[in-house]
N, C-alpha and C. Protein backbone atom coordinates (compact mmCIF):
# COMPACT_ATOMS: atom_id res chain seq x y z
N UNK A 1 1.75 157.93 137.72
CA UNK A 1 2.20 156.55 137.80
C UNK A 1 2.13 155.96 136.40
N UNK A 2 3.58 154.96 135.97
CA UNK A 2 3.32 154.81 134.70
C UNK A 2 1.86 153.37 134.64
N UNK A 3 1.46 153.23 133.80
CA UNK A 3 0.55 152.49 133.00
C UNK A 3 1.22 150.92 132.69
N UNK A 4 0.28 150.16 133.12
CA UNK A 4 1.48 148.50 133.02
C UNK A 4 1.88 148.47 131.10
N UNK A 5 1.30 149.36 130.15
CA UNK A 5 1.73 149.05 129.03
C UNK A 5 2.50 149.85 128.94
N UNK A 6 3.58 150.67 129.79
CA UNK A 6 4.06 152.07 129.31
C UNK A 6 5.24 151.16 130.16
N UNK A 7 5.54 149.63 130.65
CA UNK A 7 6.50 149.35 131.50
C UNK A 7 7.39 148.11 130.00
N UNK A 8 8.72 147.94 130.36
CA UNK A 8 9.08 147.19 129.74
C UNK A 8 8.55 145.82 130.15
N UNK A 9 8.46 144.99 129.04
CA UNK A 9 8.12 143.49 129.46
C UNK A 9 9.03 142.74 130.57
N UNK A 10 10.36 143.33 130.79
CA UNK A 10 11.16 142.51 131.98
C UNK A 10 10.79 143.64 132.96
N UNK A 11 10.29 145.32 132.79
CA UNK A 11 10.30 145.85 134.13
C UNK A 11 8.83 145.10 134.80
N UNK A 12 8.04 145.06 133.80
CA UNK A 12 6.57 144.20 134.37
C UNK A 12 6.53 142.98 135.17
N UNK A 13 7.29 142.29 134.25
CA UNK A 13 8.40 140.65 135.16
C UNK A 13 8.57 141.05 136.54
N UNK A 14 9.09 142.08 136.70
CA UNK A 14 10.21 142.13 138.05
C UNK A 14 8.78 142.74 139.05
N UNK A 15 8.28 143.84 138.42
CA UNK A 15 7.26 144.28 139.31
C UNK A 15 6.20 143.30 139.83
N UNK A 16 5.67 142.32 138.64
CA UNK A 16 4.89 141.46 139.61
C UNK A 16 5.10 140.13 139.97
N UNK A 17 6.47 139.89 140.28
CA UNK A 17 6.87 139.07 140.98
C UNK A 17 7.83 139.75 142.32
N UNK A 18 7.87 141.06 142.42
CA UNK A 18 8.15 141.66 143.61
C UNK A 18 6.70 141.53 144.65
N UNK A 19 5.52 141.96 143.63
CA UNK A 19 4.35 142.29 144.12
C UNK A 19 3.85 140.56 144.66
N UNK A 20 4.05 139.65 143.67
CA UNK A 20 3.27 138.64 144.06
C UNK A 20 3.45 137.88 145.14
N UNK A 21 4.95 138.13 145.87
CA UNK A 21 5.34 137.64 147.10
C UNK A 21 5.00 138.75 147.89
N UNK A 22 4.10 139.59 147.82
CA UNK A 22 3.82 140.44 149.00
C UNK A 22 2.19 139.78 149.15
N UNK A 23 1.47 139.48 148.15
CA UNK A 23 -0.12 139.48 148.11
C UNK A 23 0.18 137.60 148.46
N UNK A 24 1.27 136.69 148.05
CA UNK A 24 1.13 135.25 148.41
C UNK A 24 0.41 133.80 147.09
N UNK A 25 0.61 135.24 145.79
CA UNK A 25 0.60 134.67 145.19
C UNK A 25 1.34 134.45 143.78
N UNK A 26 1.26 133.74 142.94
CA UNK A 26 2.43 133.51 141.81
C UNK A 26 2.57 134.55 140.78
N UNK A 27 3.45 135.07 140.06
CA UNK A 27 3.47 136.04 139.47
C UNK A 27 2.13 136.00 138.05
N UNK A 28 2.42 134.44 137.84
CA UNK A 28 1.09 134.65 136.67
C UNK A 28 -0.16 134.64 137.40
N UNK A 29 -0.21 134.22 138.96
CA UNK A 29 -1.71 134.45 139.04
C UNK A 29 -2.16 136.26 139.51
N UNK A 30 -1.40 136.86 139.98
CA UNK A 30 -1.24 138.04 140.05
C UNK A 30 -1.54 139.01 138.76
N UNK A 31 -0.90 138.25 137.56
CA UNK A 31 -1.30 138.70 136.39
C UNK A 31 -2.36 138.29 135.79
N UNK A 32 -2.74 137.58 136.12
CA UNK A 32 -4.76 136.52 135.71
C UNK A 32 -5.49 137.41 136.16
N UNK A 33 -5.03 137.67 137.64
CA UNK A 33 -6.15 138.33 138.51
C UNK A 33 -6.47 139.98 137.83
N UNK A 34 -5.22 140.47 137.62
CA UNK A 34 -5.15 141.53 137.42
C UNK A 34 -5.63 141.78 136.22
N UNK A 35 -5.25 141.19 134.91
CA UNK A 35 -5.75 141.29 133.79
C UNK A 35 -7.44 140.64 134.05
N UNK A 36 -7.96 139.69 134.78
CA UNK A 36 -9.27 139.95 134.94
C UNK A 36 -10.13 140.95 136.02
N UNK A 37 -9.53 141.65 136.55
CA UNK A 37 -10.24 143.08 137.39
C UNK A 37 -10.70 142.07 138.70
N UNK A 38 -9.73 140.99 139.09
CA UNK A 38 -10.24 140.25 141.06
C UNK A 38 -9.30 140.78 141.40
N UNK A 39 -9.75 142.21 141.92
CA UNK A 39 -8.52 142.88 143.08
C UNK A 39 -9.56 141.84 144.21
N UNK A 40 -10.38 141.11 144.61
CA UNK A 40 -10.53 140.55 145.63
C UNK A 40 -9.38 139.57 145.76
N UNK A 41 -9.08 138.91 144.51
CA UNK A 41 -9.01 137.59 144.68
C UNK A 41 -7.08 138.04 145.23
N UNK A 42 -6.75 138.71 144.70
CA UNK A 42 -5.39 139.45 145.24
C UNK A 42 -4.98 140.09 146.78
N UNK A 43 -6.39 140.17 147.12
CA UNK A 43 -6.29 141.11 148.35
C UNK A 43 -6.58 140.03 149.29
N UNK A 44 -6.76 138.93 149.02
CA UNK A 44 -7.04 137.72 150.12
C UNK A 44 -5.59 137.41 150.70
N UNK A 45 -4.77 137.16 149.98
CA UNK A 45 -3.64 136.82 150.61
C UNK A 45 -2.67 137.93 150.98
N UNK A 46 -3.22 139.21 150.74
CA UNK A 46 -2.25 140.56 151.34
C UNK A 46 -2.26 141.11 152.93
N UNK A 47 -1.18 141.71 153.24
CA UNK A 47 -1.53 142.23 154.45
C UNK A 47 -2.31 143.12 154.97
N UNK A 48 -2.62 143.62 155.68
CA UNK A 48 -4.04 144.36 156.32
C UNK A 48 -2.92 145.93 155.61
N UNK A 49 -2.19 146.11 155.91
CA UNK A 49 -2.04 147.19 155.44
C UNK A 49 -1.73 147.08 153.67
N UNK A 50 -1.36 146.38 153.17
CA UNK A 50 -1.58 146.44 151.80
C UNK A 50 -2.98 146.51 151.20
N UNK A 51 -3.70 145.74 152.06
CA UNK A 51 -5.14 145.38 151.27
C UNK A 51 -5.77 147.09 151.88
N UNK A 52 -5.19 148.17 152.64
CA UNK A 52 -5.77 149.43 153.27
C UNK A 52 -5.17 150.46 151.97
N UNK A 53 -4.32 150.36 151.87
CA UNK A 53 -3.24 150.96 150.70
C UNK A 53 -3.96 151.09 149.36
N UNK A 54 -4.91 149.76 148.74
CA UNK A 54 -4.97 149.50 147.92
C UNK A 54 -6.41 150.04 147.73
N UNK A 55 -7.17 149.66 149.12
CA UNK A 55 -8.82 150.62 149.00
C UNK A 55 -8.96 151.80 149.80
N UNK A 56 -8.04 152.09 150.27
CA UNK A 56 -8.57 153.55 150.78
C UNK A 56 -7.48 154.48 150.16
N UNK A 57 -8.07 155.31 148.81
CA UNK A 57 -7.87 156.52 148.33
C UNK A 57 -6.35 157.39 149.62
N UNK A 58 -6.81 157.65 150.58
CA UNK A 58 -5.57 158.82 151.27
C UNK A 58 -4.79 157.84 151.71
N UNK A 59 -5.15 156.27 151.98
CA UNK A 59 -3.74 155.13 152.23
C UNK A 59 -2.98 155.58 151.25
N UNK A 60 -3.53 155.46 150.13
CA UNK A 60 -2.85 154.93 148.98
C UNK A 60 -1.87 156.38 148.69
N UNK A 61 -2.82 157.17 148.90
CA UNK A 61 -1.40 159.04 148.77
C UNK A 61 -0.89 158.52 149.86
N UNK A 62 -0.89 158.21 150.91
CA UNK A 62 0.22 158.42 151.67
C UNK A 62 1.33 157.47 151.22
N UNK A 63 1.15 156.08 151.23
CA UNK A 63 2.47 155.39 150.33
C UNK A 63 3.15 155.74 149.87
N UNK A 64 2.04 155.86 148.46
CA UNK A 64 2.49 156.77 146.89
C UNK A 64 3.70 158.27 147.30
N UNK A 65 3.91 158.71 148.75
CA UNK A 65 4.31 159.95 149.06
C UNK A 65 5.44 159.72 149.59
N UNK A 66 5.66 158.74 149.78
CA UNK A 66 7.01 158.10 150.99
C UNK A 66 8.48 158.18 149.75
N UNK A 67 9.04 158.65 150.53
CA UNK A 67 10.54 158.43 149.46
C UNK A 67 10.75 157.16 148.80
N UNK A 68 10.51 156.24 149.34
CA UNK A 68 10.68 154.41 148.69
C UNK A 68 9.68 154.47 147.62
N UNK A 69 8.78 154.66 147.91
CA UNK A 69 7.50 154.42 146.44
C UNK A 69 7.91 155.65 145.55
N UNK A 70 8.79 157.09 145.45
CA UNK A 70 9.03 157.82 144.69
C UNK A 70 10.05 157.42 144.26
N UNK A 71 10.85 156.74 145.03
CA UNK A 71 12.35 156.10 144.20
C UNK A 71 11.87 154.69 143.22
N UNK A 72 10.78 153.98 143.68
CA UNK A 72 10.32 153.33 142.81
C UNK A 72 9.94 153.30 141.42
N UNK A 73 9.24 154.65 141.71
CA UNK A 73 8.18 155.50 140.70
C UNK A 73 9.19 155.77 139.54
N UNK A 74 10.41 156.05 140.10
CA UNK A 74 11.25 157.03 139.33
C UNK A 74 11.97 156.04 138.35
N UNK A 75 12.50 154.36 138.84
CA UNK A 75 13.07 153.43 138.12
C UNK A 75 12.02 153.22 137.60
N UNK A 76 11.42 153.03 137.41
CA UNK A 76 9.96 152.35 137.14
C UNK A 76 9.76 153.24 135.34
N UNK A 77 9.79 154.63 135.48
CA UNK A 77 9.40 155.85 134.57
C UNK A 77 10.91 155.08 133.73
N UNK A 78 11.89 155.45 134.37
CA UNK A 78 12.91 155.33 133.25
C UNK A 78 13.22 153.85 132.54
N UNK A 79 12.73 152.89 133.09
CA UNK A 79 12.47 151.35 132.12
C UNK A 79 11.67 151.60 130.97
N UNK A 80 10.42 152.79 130.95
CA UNK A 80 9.43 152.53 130.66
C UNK A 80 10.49 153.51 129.10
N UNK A 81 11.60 154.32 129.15
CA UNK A 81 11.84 155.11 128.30
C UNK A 81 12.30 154.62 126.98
């Protein structure tokens, strides 16, 4: 998985404001949270299966395994080129 510094500054844009309407919150607070290490404060407003995804290790392979998160993975790698 690429590294948020290995993403372009507009692919980062797009990713966490895709992400921040899933967790319920604004793209810069998503990025506060994140740049200060509150995966709590992120996981309050997510869904039971996001907030499962995100702490349980084999959630998270199974996602990470689904054709949608590899087609993700894959735009994601080539922004980063």
């Amino acid at each position: 998985m690429p590294r948020s510094d290995d993403l372009s500054p507009a692919g980062l844009q797009a990713l966490l404001g895709a992400a921040s309407k899933q967790v319920g919150l604004t793209p810069e607070q998503l990025q506060q949270a994140a740049q200060n290490g509150r995966l709590d404060q992120v996981l309050q407003g997510a869904s039971p299966q996001l907030r499962r995804a995100l702490t349980d290790p084999e959630a998270a392979r199974q996602v990470l395994a689904t054709p949608q998160a590899q087609k993700l993975l894959q735009l994601l790698q080539k922004g980063s080129s």
